[in-house]
C-alpha atoms as a PDB file:
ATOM      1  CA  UNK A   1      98.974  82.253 109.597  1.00  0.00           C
ATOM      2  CA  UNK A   2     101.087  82.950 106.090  1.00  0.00           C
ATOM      3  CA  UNK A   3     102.862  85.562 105.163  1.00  0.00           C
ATOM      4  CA  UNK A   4     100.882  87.234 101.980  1.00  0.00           C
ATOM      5  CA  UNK A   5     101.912  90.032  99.626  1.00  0.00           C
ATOM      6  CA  UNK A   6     100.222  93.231  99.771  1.00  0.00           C
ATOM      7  CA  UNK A   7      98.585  92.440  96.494  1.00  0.00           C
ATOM      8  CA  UNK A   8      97.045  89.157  97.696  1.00  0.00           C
ATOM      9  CA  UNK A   9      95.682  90.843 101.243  1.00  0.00           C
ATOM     10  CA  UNK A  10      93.690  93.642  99.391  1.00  0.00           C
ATOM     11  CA  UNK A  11      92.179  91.105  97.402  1.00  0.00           C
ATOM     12  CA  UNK A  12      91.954  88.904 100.064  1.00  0.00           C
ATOM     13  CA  UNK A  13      89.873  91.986 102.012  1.00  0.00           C
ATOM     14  CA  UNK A  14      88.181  92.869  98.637  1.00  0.00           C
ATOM     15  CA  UNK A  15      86.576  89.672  98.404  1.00  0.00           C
ATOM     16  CA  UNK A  16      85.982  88.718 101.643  1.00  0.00           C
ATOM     17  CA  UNK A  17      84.138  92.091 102.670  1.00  0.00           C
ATOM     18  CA  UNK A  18      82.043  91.506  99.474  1.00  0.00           C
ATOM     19  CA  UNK A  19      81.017  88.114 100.727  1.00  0.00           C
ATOM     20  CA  UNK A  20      80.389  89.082 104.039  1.00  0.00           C
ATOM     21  CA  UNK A  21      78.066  92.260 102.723  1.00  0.00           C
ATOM     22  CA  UNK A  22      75.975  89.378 100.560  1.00  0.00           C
ATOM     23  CA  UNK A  23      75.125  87.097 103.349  1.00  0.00           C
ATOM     24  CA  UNK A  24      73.966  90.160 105.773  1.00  0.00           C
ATOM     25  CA  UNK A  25      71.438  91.339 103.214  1.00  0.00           C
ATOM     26  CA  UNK A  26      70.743  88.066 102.321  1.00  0.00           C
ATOM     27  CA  UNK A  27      69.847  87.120 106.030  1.00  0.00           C
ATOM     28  CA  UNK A  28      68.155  90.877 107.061  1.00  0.00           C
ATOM     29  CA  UNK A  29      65.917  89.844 103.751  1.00  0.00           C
ATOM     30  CA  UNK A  30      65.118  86.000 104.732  1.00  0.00           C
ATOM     31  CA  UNK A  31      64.546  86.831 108.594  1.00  0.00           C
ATOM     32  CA  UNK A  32      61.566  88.745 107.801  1.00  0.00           C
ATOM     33  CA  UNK A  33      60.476  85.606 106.275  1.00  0.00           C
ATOM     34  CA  UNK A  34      59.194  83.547 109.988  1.00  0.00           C
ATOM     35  CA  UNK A  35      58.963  79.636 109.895  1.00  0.00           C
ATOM     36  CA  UNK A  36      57.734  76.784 111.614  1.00  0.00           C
ATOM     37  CA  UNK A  37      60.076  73.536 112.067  1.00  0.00           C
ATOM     38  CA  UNK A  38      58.368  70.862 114.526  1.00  0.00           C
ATOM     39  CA  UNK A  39      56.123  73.286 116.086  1.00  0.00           C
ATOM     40  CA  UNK A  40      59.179  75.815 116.583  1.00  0.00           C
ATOM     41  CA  UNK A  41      59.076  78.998 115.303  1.00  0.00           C
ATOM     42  CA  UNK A  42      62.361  80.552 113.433  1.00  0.00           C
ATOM     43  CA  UNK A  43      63.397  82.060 109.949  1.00  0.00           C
ATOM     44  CA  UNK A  44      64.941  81.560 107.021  1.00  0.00           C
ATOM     45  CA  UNK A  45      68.072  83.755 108.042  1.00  0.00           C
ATOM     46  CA  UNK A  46      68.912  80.941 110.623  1.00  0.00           C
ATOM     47  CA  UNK A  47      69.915  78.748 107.676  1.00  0.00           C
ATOM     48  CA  UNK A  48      72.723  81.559 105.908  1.00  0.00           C
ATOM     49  CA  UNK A  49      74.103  83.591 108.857  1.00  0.00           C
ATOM     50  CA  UNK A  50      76.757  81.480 109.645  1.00  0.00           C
ATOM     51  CA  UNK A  51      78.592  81.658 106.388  1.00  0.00           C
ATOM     52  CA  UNK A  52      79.911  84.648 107.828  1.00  0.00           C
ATOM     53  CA  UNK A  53      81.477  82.578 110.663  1.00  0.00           C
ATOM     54  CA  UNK A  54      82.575  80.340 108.410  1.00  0.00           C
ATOM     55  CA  UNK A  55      84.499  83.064 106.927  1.00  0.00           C
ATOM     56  CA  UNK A  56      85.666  84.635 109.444  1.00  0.00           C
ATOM     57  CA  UNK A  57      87.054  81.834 111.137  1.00  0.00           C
ATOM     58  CA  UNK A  58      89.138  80.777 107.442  1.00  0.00           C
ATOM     59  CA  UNK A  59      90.605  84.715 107.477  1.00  0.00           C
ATOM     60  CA  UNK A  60      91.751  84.596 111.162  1.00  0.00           C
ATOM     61  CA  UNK A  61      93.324  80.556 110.423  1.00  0.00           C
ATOM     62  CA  UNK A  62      94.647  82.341 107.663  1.00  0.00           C
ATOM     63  CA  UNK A  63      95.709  86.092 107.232  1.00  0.00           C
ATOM     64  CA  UNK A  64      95.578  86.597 110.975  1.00  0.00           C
ATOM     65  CA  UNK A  65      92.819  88.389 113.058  1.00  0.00           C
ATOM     66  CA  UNK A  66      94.114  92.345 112.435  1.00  0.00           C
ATOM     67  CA  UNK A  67      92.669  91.203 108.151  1.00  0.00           C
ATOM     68  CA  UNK A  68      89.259  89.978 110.005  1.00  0.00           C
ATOM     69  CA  UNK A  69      88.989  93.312 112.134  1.00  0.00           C
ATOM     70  CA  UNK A  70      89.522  95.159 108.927  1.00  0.00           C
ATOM     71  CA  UNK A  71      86.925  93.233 106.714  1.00  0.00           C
ATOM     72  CA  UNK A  72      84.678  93.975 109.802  1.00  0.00           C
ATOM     73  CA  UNK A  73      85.439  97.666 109.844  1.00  0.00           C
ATOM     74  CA  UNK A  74      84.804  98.308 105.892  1.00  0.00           C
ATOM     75  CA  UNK A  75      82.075  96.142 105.684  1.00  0.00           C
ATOM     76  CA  UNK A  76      79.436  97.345 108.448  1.00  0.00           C
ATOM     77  CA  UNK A  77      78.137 100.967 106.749  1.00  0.00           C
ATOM     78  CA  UNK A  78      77.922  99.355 103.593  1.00  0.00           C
ATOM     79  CA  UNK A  79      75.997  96.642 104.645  1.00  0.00           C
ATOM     80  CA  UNK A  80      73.689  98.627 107.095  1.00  0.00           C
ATOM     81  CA  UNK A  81      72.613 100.924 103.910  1.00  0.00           C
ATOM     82  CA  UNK A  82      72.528  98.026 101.948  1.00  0.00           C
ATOM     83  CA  UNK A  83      70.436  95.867 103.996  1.00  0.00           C
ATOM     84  CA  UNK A  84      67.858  98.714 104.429  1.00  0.00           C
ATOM     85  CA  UNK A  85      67.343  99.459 100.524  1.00  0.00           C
ATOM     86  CA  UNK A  86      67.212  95.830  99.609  1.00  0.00           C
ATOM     87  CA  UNK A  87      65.047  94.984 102.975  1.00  0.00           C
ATOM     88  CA  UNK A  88      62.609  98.082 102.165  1.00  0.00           C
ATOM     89  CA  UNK A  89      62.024  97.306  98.466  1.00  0.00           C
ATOM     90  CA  UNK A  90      61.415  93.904  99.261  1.00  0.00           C
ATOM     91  CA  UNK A  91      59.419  94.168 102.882  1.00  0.00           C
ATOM     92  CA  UNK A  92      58.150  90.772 103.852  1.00  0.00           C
ATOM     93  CA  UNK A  93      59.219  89.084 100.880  1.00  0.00           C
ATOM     94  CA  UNK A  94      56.821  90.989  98.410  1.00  0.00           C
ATOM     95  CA  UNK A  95      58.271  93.759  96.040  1.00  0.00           C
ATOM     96  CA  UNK A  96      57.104  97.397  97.401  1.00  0.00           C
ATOM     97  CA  UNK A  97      58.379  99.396  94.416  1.00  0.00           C
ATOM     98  CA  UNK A  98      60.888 101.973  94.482  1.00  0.00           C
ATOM     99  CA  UNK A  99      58.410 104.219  96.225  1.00  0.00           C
ATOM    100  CA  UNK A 100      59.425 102.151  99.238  1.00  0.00           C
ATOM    101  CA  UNK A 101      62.081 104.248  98.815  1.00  0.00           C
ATOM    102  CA  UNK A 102      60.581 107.588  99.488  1.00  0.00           C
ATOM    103  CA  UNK A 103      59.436 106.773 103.093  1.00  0.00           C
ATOM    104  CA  UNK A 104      61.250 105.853 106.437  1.00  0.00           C
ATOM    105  CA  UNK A 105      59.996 102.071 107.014  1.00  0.00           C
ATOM    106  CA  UNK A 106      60.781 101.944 110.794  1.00  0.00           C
ATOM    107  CA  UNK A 107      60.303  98.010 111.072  1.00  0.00           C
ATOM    108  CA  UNK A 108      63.391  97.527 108.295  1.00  0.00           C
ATOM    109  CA  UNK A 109      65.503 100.567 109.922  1.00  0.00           C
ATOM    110  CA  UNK A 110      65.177  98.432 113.072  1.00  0.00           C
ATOM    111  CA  UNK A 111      66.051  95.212 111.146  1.00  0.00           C
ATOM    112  CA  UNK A 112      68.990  96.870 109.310  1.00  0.00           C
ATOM    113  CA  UNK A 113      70.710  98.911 112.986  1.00  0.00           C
ATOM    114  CA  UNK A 114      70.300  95.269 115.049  1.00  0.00           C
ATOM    115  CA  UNK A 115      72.011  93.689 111.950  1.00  0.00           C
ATOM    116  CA  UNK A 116      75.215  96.229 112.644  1.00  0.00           C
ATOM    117  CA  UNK A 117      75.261  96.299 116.011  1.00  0.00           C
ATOM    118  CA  UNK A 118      74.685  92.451 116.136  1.00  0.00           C
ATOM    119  CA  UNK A 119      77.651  91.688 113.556  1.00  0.00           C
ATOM    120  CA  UNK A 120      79.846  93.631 115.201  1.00  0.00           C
ATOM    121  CA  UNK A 121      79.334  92.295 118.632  1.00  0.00           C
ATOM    122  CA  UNK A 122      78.842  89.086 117.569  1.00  0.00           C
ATOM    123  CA  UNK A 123      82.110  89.281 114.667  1.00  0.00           C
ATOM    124  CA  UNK A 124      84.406  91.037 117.188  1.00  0.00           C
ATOM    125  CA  UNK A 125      84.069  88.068 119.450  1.00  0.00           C
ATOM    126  CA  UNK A 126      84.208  85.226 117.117  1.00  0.00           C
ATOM    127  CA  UNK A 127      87.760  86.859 116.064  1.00  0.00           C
ATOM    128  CA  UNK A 128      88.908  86.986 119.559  1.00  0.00           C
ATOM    129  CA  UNK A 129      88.100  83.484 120.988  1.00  0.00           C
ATOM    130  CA  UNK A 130      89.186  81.729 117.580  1.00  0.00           C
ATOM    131  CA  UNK A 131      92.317  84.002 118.024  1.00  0.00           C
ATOM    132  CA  UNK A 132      92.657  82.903 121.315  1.00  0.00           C
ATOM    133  CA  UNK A 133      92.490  78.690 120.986  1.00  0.00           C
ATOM    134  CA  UNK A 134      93.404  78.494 117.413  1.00  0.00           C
ATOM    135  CA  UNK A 135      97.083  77.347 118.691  1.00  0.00           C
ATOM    136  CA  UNK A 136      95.032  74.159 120.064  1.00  0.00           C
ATOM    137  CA  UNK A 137      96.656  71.155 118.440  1.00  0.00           C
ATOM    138  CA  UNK A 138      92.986  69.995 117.583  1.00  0.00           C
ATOM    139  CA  UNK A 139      91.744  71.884 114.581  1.00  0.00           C
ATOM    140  CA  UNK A 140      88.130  71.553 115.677  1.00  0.00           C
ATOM    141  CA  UNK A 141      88.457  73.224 118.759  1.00  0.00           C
ATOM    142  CA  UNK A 142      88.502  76.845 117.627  1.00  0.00           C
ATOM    143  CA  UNK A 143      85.891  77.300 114.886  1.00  0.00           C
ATOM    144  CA  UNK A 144      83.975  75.618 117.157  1.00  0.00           C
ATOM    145  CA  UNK A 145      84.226  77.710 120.693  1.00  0.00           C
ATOM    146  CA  UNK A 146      84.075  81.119 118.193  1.00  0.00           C
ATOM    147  CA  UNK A 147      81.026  79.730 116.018  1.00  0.00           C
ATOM    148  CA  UNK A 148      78.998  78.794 119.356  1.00  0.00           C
ATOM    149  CA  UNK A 149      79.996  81.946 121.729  1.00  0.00           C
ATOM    150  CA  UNK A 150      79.659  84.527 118.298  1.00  0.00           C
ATOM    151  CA  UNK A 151      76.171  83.366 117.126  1.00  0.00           C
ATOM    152  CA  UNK A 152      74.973  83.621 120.709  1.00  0.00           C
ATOM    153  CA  UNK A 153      75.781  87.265 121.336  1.00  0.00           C
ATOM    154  CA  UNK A 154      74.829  87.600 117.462  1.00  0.00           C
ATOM    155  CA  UNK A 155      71.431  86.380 117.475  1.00  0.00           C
ATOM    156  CA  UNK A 156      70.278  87.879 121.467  1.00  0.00           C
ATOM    157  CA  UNK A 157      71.727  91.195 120.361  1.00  0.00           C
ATOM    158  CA  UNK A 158      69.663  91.128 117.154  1.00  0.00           C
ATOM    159  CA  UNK A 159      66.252  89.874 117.700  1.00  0.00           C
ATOM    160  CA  UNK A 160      66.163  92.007 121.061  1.00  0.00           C
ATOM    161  CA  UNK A 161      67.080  95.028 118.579  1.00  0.00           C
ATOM    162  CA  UNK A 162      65.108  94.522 115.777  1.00  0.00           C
ATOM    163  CA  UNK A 163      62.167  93.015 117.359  1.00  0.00           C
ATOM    164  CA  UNK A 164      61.808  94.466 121.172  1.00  0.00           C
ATOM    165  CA  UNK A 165      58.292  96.305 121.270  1.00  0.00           C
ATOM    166  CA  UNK A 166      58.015  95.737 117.028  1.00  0.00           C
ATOM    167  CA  UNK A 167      55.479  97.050 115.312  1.00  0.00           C
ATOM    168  CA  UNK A 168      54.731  93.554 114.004  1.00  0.00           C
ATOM    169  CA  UNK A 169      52.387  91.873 116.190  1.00  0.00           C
ATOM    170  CA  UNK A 170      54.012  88.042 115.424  1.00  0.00           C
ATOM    171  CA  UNK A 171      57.748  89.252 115.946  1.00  0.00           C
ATOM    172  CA  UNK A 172      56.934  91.186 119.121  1.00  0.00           C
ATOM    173  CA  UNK A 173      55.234  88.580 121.068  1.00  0.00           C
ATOM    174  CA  UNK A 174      56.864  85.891 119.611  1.00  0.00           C
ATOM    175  CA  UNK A 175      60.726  87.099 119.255  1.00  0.00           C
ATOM    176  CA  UNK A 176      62.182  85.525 122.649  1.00  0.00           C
ATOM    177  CA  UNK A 177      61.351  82.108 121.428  1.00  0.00           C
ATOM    178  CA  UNK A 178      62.388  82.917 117.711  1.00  0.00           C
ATOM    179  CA  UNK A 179      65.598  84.092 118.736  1.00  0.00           C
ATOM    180  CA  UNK A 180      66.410  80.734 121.021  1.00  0.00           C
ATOM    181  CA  UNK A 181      65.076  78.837 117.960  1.00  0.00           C
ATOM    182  CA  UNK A 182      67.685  80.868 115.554  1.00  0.00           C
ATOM    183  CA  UNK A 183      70.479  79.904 117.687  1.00  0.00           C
ATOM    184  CA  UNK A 184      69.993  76.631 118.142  1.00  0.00           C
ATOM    185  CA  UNK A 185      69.511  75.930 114.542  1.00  0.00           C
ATOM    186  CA  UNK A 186      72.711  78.200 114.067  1.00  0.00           C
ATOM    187  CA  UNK A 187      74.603  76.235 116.233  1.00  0.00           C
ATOM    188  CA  UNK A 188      73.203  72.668 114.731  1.00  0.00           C
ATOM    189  CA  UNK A 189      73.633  73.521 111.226  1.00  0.00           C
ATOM    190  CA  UNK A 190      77.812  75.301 112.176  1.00  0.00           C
ATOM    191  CA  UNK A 191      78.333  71.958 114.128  1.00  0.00           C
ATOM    192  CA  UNK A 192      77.316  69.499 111.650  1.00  0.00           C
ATOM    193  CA  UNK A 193      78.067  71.290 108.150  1.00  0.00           C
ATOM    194  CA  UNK A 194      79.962  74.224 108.823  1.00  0.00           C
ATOM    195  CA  UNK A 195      82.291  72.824 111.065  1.00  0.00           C
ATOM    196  CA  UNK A 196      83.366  69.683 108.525  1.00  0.00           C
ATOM    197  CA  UNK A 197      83.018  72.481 106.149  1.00  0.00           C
ATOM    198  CA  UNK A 198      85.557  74.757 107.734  1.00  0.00           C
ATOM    199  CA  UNK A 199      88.227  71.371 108.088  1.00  0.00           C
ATOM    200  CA  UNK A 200      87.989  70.560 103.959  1.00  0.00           C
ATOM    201  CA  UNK A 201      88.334  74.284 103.387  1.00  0.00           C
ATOM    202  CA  UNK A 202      91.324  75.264 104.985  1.00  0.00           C
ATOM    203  CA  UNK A 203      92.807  71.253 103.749  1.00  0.00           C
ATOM    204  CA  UNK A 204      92.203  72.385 100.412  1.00  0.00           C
ATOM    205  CA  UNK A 205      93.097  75.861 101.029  1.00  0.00           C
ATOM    206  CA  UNK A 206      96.678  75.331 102.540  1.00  0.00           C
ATOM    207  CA  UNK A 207      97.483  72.227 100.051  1.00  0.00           C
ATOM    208  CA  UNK A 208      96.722  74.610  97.458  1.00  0.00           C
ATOM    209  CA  UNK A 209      99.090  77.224  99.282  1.00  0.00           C
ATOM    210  CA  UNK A 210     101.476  75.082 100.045  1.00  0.00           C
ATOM    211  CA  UNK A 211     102.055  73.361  95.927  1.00  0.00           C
ATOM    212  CA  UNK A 212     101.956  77.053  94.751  1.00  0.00           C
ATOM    213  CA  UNK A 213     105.017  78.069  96.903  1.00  0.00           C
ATOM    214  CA  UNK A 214     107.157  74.232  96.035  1.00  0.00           C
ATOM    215  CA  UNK A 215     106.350  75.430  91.994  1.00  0.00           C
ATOM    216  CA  UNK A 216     108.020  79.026  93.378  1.00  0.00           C
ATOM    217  CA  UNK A 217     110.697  77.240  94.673  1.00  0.00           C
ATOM    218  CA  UNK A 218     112.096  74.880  91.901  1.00  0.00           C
ATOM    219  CA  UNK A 219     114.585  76.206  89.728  1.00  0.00           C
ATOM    220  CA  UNK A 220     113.759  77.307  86.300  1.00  0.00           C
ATOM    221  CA  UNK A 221     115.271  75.497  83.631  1.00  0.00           C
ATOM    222  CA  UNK A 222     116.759  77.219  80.334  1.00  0.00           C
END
């Protein structure tokens, strides 16, 4: 962890939390969207959900974990009203109007309460067990452990939220199976992108951090 100006961490949180609220609306969107991948059935939000680990992880490396608890905090109402509007006027991937609007659509309610519950459980966790190993003298070894224990608790406390008893026939009978699907795609696609991923972001991150402080330090010449 660096030591940032006040400045830098509220832009730091600014951008972050606005990141974070795009790829949960993104996802609560695409996961009405089911999918079939060699006979398995998943959805599309398997394939952006864990940017937000991604993210995460970066902050706690970072600014520290008490900057990833507070992008957490400020980012959950938002995104829960969010997610319902956008989830609503677009229900199933068609465009319902703004009628949509004008009536309580249980199915997307459900969708859009798993979604907070689910990113909270699953974000609080991935904080703590990254926070925990991310001393380890091999980099891997905490994106890793928080990207595979975060998108488990994630993805069971969603799909049993959202889709327990669902009014949609498919999702209901099929959501067990979906939801062991989700993660294992999750954890394939963190493991062999998002994981390489996280080690050329903070490189280039910290090399960038790192030449902006030596061009602090040299004298200025008159």
């Amino acid at each position: 962890m660096f030591t940032f100006s006040p400045r830098q961490q509220l832009m730091a949180l600014t951008w972050l939390s606005l990141f974070h609220i795009l790829i949960i609306t993104s996802s609560n969107y695409l996961v009405q969207l089911p999918i079939t991948i060699f006979g398995f059935h998943t959805t599309w939000g398997a394939f952006t959900f864990p940017f937000i680990f991604l993210a995460t992880d970066l902050t706690v490396r970072i600014y520290g974990a008490p900057l990833a608890r507070r992008i957490i905090t400020s980012v959950m109402i938002p995104a829960l009203a969010i997610s319902y509007v956008v989830s609503a006027l677009f229900f199933q991937g068609d465009w319902q109007g703004f009628e949509a609007l004008t009536h309580f659509n249980l199915f997307v309610a459900r969708i859009a309460a798993a979604s907070f519950m689910a990113y909270a459980l699953g974000q609080i966790l991935d904080v703590r067990v990254f926070n925990r190993l991310r001393q380890n003298h091999r980099w891997y070894v905490a994106p890793a452990a928080a990207m595979f224990v975060g998108n488990l608790i994630d993805t069971l406390a969603f799909f049993f939220i959202a889709f327990w008893r669902s009014t949609d026939p498919f999702m209901a009978a099929n959501w067990v199976e979906i939801a062991l699907v989700d993660y294992s795609f999750k954890v394939t696609i963190c493991m062999l992108f998002f994981l390489p991923a996280y080690g050329v972001l903070l490189n280039l991150i910290l090399r960038s951090f790192f030449e902006q402080k030596d061009d602090d330090s040299l004298p200025a010449h008159h």
